[in-house]
PDB file of N, CA and C in Angstrom:
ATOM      1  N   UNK A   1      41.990 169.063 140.458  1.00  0.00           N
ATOM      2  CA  UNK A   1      42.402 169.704 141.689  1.00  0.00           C
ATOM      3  C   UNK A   1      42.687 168.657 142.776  1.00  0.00           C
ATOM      4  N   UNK A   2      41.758 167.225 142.722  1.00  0.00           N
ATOM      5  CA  UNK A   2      41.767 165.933 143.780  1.00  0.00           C
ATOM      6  C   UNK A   2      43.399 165.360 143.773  1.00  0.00           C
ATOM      7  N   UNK A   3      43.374 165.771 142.243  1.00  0.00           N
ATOM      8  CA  UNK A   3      44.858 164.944 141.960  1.00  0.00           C
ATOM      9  C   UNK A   3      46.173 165.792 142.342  1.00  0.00           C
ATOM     10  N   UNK A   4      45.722 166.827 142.364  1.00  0.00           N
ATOM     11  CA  UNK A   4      47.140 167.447 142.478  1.00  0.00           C
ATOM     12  C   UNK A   4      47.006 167.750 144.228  1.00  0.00           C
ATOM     13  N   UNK A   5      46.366 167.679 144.470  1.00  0.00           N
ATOM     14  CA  UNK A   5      46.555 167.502 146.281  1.00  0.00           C
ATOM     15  C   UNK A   5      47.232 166.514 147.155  1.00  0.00           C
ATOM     16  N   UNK A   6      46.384 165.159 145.760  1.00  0.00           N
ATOM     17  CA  UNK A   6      47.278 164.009 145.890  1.00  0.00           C
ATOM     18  C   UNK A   6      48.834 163.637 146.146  1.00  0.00           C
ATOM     19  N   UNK A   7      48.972 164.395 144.568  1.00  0.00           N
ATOM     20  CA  UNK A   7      50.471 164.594 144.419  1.00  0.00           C
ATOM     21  C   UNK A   7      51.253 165.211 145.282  1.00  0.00           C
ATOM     22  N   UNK A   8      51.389 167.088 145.933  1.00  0.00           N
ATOM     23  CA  UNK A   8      51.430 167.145 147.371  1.00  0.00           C
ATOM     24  C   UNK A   8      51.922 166.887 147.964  1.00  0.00           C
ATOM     25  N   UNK A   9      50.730 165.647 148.382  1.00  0.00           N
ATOM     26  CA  UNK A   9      51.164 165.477 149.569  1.00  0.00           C
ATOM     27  C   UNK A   9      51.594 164.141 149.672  1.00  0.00           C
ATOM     28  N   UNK A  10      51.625 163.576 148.884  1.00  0.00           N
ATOM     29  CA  UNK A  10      52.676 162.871 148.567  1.00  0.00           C
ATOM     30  C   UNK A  10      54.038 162.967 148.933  1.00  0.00           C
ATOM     31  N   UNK A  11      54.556 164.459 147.903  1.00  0.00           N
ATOM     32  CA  UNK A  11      55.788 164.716 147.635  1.00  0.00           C
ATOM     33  C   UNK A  11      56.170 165.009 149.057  1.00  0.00           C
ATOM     34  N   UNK A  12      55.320 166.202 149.556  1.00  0.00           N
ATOM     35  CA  UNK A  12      55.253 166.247 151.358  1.00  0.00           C
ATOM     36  C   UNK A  12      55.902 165.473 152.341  1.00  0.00           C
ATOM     37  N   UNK A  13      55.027 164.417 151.668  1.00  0.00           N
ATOM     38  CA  UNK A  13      55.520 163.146 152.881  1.00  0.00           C
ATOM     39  C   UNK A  13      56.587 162.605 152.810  1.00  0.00           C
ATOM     40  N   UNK A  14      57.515 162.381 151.110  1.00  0.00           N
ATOM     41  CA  UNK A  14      58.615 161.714 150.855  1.00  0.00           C
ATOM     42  C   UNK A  14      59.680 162.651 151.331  1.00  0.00           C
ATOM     43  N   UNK A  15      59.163 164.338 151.262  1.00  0.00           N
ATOM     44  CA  UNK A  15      60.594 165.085 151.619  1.00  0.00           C
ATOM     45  C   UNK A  15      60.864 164.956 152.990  1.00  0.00           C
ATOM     46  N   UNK A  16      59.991 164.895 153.883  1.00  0.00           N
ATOM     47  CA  UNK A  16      59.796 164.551 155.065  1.00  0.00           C
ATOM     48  C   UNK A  16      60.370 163.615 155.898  1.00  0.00           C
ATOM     49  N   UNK A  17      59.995 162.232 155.120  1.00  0.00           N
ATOM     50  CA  UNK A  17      60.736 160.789 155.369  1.00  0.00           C
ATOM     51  C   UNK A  17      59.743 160.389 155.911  1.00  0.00           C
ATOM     52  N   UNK A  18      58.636 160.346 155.925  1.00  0.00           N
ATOM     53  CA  UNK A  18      57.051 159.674 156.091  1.00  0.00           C
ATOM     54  C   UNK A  18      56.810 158.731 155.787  1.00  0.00           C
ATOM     55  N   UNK A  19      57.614 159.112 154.099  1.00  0.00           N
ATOM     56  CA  UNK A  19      57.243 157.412 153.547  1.00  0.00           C
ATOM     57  C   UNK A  19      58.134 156.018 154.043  1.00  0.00           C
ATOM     58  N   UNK A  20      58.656 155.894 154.968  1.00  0.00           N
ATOM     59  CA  UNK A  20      59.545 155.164 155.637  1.00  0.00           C
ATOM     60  C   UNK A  20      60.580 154.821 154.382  1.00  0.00           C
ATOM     61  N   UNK A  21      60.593 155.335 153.647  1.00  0.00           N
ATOM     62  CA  UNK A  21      61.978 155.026 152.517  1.00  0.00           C
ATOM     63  C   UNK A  21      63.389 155.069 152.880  1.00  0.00           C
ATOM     64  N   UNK A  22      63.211 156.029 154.196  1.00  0.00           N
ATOM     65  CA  UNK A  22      65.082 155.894 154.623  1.00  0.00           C
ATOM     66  C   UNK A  22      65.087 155.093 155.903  1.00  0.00           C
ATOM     67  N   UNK A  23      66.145 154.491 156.150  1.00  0.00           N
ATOM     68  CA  UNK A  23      66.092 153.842 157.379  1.00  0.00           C
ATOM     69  C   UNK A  23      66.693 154.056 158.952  1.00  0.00           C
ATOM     70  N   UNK A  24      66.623 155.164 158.729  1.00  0.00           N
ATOM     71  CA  UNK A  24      66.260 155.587 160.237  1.00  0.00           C
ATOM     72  C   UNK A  24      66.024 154.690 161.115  1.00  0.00           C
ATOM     73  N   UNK A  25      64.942 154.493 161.343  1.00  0.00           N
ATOM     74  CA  UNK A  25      64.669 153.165 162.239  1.00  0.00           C
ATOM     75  C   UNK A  25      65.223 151.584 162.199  1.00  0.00           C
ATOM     76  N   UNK A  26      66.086 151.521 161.453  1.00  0.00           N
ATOM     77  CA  UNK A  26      66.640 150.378 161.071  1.00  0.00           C
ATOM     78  C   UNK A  26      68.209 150.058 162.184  1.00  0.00           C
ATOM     79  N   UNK A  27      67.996 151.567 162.738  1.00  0.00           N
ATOM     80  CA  UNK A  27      69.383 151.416 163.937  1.00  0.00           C
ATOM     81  C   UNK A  27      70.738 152.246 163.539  1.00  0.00           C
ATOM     82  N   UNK A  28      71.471 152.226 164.384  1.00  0.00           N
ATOM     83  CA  UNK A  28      72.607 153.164 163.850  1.00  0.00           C
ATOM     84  C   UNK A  28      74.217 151.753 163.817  1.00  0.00           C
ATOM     85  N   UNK A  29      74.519 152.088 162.367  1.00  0.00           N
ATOM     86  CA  UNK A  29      75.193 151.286 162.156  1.00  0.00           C
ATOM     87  C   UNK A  29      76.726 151.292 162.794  1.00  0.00           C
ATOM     88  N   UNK A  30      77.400 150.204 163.411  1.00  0.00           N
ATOM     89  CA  UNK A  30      78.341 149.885 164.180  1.00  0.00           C
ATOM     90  C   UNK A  30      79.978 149.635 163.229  1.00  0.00           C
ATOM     91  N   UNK A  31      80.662 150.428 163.387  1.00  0.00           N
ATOM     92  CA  UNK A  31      81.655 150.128 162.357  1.00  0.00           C
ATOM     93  C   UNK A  31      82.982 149.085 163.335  1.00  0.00           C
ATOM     94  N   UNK A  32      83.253 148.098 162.131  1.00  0.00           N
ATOM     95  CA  UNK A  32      83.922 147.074 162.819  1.00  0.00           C
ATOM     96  C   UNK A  32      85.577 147.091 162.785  1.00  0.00           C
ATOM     97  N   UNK A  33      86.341 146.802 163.533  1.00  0.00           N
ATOM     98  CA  UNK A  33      87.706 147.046 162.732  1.00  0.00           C
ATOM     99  C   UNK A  33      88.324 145.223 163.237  1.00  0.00           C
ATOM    100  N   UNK A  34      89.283 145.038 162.600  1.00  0.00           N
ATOM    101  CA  UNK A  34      89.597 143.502 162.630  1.00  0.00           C
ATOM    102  C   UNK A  34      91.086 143.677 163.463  1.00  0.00           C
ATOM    103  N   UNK A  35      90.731 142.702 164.592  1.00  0.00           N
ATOM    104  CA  UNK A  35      91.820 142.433 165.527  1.00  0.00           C
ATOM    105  C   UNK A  35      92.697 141.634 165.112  1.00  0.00           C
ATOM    106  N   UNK A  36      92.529 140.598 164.459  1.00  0.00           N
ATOM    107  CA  UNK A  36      93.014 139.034 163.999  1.00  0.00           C
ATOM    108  C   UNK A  36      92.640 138.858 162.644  1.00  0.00           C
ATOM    109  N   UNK A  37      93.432 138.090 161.979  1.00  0.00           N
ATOM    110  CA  UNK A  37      92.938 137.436 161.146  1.00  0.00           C
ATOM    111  C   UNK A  37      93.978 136.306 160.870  1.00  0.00           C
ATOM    112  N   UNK A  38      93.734 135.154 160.547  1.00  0.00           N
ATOM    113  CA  UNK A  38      94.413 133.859 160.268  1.00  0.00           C
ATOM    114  C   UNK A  38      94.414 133.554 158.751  1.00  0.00           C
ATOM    115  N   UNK A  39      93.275 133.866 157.936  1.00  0.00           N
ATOM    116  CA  UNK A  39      93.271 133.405 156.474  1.00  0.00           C
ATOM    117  C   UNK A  39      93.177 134.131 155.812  1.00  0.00           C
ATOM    118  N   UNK A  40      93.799 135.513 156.112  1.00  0.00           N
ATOM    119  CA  UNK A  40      93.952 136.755 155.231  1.00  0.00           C
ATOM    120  C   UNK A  40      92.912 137.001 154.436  1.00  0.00           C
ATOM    121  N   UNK A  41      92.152 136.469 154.086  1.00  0.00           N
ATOM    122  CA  UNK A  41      90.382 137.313 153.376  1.00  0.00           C
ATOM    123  C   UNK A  41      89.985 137.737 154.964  1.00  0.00           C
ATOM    124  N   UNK A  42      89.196 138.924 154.829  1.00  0.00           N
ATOM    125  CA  UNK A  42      88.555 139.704 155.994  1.00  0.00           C
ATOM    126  C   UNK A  42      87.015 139.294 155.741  1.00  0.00           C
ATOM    127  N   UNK A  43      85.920 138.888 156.621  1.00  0.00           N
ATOM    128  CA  UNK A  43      85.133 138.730 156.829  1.00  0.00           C
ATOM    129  C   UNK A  43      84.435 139.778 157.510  1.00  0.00           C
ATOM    130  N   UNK A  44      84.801 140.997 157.731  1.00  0.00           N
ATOM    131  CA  UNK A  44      84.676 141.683 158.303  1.00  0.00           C
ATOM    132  C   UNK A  44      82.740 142.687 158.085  1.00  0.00           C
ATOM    133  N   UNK A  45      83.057 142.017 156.124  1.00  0.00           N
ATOM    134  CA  UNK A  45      81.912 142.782 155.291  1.00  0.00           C
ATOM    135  C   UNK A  45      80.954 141.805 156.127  1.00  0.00           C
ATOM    136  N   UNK A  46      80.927 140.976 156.288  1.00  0.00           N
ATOM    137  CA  UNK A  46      79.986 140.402 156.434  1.00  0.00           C
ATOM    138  C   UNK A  46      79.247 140.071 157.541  1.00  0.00           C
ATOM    139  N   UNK A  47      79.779 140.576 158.419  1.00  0.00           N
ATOM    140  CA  UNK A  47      79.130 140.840 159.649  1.00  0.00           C
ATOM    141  C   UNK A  47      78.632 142.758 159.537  1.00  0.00           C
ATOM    142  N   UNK A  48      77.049 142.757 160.301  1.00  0.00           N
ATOM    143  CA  UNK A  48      76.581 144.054 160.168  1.00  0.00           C
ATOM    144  C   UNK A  48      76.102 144.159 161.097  1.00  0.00           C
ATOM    145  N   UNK A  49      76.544 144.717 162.335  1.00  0.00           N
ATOM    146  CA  UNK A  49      76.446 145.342 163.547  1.00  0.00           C
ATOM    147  C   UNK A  49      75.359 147.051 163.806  1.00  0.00           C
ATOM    148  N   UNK A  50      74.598 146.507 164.160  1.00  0.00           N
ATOM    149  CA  UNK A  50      73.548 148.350 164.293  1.00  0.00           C
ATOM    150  C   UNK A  50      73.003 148.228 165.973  1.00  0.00           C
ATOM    151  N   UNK A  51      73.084 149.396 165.962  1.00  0.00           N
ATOM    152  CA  UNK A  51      71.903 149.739 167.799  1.00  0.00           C
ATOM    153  C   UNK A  51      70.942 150.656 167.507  1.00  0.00           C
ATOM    154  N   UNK A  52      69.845 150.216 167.972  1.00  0.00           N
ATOM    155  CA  UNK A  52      68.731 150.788 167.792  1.00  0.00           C
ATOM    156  C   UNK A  52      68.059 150.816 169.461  1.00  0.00           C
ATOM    157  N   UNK A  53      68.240 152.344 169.624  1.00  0.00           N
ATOM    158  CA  UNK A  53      67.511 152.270 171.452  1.00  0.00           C
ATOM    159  C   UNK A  53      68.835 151.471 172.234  1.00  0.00           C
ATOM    160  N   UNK A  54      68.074 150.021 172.829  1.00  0.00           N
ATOM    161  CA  UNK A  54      68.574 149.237 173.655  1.00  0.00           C
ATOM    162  C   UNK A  54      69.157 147.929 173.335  1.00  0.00           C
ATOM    163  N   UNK A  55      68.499 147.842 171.845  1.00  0.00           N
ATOM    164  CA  UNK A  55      68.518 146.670 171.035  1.00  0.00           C
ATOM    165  C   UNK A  55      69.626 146.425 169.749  1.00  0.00           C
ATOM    166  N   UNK A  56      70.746 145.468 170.105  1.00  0.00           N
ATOM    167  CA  UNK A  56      72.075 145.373 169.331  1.00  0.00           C
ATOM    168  C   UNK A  56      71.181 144.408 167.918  1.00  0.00           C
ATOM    169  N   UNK A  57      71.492 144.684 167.138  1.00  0.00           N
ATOM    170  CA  UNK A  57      70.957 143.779 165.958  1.00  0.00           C
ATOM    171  C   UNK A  57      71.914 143.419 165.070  1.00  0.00           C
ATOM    172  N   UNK A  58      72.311 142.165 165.045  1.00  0.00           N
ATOM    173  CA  UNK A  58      73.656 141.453 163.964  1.00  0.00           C
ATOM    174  C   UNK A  58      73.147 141.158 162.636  1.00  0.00           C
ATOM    175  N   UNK A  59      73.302 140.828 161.360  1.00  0.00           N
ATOM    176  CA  UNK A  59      73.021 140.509 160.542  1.00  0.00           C
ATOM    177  C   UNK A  59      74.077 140.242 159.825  1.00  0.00           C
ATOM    178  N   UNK A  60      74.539 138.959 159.382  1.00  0.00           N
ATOM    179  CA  UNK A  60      75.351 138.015 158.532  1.00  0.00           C
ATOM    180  C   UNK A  60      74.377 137.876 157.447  1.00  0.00           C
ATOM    181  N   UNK A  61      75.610 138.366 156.608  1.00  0.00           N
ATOM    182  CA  UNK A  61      75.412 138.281 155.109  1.00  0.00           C
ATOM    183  C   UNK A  61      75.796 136.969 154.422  1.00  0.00           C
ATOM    184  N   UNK A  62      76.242 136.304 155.192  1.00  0.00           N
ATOM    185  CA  UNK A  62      76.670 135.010 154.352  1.00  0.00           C
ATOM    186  C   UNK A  62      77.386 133.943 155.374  1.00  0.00           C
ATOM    187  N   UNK A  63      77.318 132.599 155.341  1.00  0.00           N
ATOM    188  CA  UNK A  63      77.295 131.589 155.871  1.00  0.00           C
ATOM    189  C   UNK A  63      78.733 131.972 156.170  1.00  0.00           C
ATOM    190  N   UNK A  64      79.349 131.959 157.391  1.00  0.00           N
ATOM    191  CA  UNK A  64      80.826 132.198 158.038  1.00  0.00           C
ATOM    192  C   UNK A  64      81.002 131.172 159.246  1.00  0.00           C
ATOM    193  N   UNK A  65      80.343 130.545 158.899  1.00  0.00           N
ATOM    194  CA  UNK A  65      80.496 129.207 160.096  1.00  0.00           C
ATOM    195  C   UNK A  65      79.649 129.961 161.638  1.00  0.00           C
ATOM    196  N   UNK A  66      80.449 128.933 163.070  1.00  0.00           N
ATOM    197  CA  UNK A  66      79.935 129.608 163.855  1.00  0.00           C
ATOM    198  C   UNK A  66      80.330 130.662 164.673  1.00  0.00           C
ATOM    199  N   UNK A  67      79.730 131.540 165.237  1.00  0.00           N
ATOM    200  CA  UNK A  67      80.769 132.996 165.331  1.00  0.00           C
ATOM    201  C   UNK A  67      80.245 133.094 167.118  1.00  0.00           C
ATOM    202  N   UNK A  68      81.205 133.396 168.150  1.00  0.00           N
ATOM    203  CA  UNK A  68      81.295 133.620 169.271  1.00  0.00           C
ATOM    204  C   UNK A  68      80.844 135.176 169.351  1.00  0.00           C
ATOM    205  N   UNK A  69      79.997 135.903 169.985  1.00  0.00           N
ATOM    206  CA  UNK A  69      79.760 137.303 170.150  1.00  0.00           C
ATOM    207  C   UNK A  69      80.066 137.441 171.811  1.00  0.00           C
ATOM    208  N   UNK A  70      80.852 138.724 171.768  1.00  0.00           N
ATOM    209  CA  UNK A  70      80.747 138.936 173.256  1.00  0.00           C
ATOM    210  C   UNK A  70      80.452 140.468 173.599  1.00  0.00           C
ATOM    211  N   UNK A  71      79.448 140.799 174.202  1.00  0.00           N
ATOM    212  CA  UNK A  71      78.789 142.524 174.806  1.00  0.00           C
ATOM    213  C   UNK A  71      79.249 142.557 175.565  1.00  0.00           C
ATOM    214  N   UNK A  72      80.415 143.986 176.292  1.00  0.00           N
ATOM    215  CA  UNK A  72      80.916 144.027 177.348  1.00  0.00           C
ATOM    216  C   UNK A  72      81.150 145.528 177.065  1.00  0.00           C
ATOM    217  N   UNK A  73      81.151 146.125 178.372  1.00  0.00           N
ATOM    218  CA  UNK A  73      81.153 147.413 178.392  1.00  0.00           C
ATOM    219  C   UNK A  73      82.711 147.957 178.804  1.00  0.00           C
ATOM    220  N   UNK A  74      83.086 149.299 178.224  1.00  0.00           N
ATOM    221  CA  UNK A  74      84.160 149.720 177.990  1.00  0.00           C
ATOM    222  C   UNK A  74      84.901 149.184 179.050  1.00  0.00           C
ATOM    223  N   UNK A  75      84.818 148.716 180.431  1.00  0.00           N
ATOM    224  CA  UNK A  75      85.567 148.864 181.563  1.00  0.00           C
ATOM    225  C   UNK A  75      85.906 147.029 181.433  1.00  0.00           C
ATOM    226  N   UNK A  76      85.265 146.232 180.706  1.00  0.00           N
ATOM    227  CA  UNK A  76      85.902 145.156 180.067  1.00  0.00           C
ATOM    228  C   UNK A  76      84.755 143.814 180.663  1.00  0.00           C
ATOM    229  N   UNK A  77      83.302 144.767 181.604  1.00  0.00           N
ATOM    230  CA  UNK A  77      82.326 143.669 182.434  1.00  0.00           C
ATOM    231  C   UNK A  77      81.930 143.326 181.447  1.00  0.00           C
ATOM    232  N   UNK A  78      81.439 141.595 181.117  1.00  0.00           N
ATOM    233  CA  UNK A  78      80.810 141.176 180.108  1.00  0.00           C
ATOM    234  C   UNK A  78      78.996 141.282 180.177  1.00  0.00           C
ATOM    235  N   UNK A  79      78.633 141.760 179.293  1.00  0.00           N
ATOM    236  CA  UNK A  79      77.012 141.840 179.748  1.00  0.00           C
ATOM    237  C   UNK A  79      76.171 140.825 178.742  1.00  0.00           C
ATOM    238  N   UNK A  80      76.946 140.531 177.678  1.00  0.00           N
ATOM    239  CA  UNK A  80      76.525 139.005 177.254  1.00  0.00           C
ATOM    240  C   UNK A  80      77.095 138.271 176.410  1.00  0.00           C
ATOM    241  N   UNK A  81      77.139 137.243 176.410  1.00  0.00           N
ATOM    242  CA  UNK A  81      78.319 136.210 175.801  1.00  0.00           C
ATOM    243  C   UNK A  81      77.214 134.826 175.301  1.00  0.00           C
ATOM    244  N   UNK A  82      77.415 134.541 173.348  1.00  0.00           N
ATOM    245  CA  UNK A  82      76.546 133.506 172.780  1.00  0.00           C
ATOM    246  C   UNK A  82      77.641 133.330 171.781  1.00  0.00           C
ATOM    247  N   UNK A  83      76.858 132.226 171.300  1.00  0.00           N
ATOM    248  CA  UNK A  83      77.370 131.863 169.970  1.00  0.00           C
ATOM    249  C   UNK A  83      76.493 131.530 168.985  1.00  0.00           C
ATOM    250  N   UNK A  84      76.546 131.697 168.003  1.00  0.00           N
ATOM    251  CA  UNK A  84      75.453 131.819 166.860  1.00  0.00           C
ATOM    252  C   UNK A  84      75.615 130.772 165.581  1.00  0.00           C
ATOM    253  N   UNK A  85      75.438 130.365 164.808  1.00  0.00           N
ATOM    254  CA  UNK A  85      75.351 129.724 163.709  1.00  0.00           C
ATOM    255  C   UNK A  85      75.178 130.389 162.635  1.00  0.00           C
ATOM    256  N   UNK A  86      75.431 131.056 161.440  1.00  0.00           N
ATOM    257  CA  UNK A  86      75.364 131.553 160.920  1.00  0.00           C
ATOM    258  C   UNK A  86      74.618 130.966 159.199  1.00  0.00           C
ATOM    259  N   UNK A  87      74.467 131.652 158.579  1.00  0.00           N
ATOM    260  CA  UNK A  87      73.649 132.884 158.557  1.00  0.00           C
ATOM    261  C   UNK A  87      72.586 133.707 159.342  1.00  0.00           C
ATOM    262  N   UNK A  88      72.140 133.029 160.367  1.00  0.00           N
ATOM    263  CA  UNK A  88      71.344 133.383 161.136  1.00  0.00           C
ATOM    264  C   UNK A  88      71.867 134.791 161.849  1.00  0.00           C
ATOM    265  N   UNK A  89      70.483 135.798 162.218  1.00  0.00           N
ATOM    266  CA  UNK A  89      71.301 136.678 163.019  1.00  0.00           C
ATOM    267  C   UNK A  89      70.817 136.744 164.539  1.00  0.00           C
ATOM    268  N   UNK A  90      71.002 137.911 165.092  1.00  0.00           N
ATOM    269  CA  UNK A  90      70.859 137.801 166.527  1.00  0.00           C
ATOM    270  C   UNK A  90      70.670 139.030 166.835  1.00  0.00           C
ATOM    271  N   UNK A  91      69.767 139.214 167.994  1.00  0.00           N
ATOM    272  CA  UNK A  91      69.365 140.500 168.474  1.00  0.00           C
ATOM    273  C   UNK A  91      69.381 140.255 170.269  1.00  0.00           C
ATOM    274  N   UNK A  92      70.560 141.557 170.730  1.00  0.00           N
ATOM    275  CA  UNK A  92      70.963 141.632 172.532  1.00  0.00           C
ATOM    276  C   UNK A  92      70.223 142.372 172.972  1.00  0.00           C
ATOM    277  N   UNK A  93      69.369 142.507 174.121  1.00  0.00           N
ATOM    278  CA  UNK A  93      68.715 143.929 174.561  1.00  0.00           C
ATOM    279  C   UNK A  93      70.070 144.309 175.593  1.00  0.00           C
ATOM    280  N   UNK A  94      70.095 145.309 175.251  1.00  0.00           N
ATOM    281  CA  UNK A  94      71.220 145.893 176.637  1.00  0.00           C
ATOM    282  C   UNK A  94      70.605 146.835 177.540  1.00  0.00           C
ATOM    283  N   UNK A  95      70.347 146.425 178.766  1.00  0.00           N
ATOM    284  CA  UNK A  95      69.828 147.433 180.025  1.00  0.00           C
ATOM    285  C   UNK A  95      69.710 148.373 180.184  1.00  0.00           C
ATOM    286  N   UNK A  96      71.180 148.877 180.138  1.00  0.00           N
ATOM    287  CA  UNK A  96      71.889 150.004 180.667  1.00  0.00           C
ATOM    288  C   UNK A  96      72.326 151.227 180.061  1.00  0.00           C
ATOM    289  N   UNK A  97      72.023 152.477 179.915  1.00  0.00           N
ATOM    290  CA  UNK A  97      72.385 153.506 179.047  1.00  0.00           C
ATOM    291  C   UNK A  97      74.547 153.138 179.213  1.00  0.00           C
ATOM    292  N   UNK A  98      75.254 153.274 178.287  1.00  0.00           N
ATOM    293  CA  UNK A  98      76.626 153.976 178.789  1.00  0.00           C
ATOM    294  C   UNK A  98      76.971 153.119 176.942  1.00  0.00           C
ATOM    295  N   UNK A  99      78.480 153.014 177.472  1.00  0.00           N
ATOM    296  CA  UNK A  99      79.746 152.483 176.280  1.00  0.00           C
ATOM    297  C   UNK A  99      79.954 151.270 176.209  1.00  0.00           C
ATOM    298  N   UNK A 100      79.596 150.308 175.108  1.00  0.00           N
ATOM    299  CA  UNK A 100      79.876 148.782 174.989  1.00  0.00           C
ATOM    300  C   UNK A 100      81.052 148.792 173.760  1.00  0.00           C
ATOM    301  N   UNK A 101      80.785 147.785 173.924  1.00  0.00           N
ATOM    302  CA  UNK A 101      82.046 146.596 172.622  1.00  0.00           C
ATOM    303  C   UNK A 101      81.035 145.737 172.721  1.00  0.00           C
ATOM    304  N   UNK A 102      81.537 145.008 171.229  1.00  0.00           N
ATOM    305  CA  UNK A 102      81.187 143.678 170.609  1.00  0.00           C
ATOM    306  C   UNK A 102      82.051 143.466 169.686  1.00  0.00           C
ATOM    307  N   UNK A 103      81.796 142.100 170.240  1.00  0.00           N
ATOM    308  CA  UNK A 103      83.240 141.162 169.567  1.00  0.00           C
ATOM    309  C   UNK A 103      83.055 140.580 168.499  1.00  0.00           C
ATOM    310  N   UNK A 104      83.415 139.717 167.954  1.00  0.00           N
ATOM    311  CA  UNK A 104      83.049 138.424 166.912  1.00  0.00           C
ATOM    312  C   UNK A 104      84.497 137.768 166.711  1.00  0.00           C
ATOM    313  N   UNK A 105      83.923 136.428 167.150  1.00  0.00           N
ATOM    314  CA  UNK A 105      85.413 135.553 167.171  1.00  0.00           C
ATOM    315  C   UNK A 105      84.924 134.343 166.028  1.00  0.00           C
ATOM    316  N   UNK A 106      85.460 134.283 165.398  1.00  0.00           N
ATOM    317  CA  UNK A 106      84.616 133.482 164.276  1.00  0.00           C
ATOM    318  C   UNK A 106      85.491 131.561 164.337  1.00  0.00           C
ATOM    319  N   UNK A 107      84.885 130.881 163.841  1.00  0.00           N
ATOM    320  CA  UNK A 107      85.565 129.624 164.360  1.00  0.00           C
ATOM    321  C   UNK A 107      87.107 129.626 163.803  1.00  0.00           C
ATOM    322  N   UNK A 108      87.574 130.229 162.604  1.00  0.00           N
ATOM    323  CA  UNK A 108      88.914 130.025 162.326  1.00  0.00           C
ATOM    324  C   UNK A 108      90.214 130.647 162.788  1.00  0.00           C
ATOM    325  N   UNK A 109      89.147 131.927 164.314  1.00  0.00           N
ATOM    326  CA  UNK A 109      90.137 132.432 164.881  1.00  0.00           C
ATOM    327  C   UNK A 109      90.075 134.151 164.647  1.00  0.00           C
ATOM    328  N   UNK A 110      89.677 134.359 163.383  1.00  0.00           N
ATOM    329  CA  UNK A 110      89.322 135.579 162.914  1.00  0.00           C
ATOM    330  C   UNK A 110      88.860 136.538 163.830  1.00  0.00           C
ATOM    331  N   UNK A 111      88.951 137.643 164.565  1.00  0.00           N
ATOM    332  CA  UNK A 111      88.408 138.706 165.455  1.00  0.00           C
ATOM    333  C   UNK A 111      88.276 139.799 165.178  1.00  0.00           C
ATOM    334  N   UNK A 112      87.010 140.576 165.217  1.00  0.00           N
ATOM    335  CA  UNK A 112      86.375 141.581 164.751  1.00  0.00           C
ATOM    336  C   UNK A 112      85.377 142.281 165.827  1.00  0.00           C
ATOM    337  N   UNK A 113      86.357 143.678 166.174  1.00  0.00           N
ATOM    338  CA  UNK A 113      85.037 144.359 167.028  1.00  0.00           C
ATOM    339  C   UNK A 113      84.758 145.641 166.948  1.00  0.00           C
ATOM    340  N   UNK A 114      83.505 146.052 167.477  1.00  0.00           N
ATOM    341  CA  UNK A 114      83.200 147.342 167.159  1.00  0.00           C
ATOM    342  C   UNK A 114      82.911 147.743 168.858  1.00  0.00           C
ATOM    343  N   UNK A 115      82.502 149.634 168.863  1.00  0.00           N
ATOM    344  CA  UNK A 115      82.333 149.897 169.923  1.00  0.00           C
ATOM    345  C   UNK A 115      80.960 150.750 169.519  1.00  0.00           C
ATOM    346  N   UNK A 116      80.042 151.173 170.341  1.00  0.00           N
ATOM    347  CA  UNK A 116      78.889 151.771 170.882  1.00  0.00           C
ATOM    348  C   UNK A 116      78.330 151.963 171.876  1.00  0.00           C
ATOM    349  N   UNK A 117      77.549 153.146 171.879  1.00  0.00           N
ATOM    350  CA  UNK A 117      76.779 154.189 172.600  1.00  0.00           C
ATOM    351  C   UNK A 117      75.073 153.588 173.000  1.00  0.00           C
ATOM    352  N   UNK A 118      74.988 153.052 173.890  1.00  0.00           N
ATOM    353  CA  UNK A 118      73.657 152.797 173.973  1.00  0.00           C
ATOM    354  C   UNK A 118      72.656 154.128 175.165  1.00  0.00           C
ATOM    355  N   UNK A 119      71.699 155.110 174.587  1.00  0.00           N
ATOM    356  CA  UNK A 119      71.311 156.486 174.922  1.00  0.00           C
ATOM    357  C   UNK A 119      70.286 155.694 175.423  1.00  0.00           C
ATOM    358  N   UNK A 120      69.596 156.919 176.631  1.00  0.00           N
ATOM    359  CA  UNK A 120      68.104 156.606 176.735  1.00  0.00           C
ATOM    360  C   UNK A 120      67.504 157.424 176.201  1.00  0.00           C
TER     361      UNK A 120
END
């Protein structure tokens, strides 16, 4: 009877999403579209753009040299501007509830941006 309560609530918890198995919390993913490109392969996969809350989170999948990012909100104000090294990634807090962009200018010229919703 111990065991099957076990089981349960177990199952309970997985239909649920308890067991943190889906990623929900991992941010809402940013879809990118490509402005430029110079060397006709798209790099595009390899940049992974998510917002979570307030917090922009990048993740490069693979060494793409160094990549220029720029956060600026729909009306074109920049709210932050770096450059990164890659594979490494990077995480922006953004302030302000409203509508951003992010860029990615990659060193060979390549340009890739997405747009998002940052809620309170």
């Amino acid at each position: 009877m111990l065991m099957l309560c076990f089981i349960l609530s177990g199952v309970f918890c997985f239909v649920r999403g308890e067991d943190r198995s889906t990623k929900e919390g991992d941010g809402i993913p940013i879809d990118l579209l490509e402005v430029s490109s110079y060397t006709g392969l798209s790099k595009g996969n390899s940049i992974n753009p998510s917002i979570n809350g307030h917090v922009l989170t990048v993740v490069f999948n693979e060494n793409i040299g160094q990549v220029s990012v720029e956060v600026a909100t729909m009306a074109g104000a920049s709210v932050q501007c770096l450059s990164v090294l890659t594979p490494n990634g990077l995480q922006v807090y953004i302030p302000n509830a409203g509508n951003y962009t992010v860029t990615f200018m990659l060193s060979n010229g390549d340009e890739y941006y997405g747009e998002f919703t940052v809620t309170d």
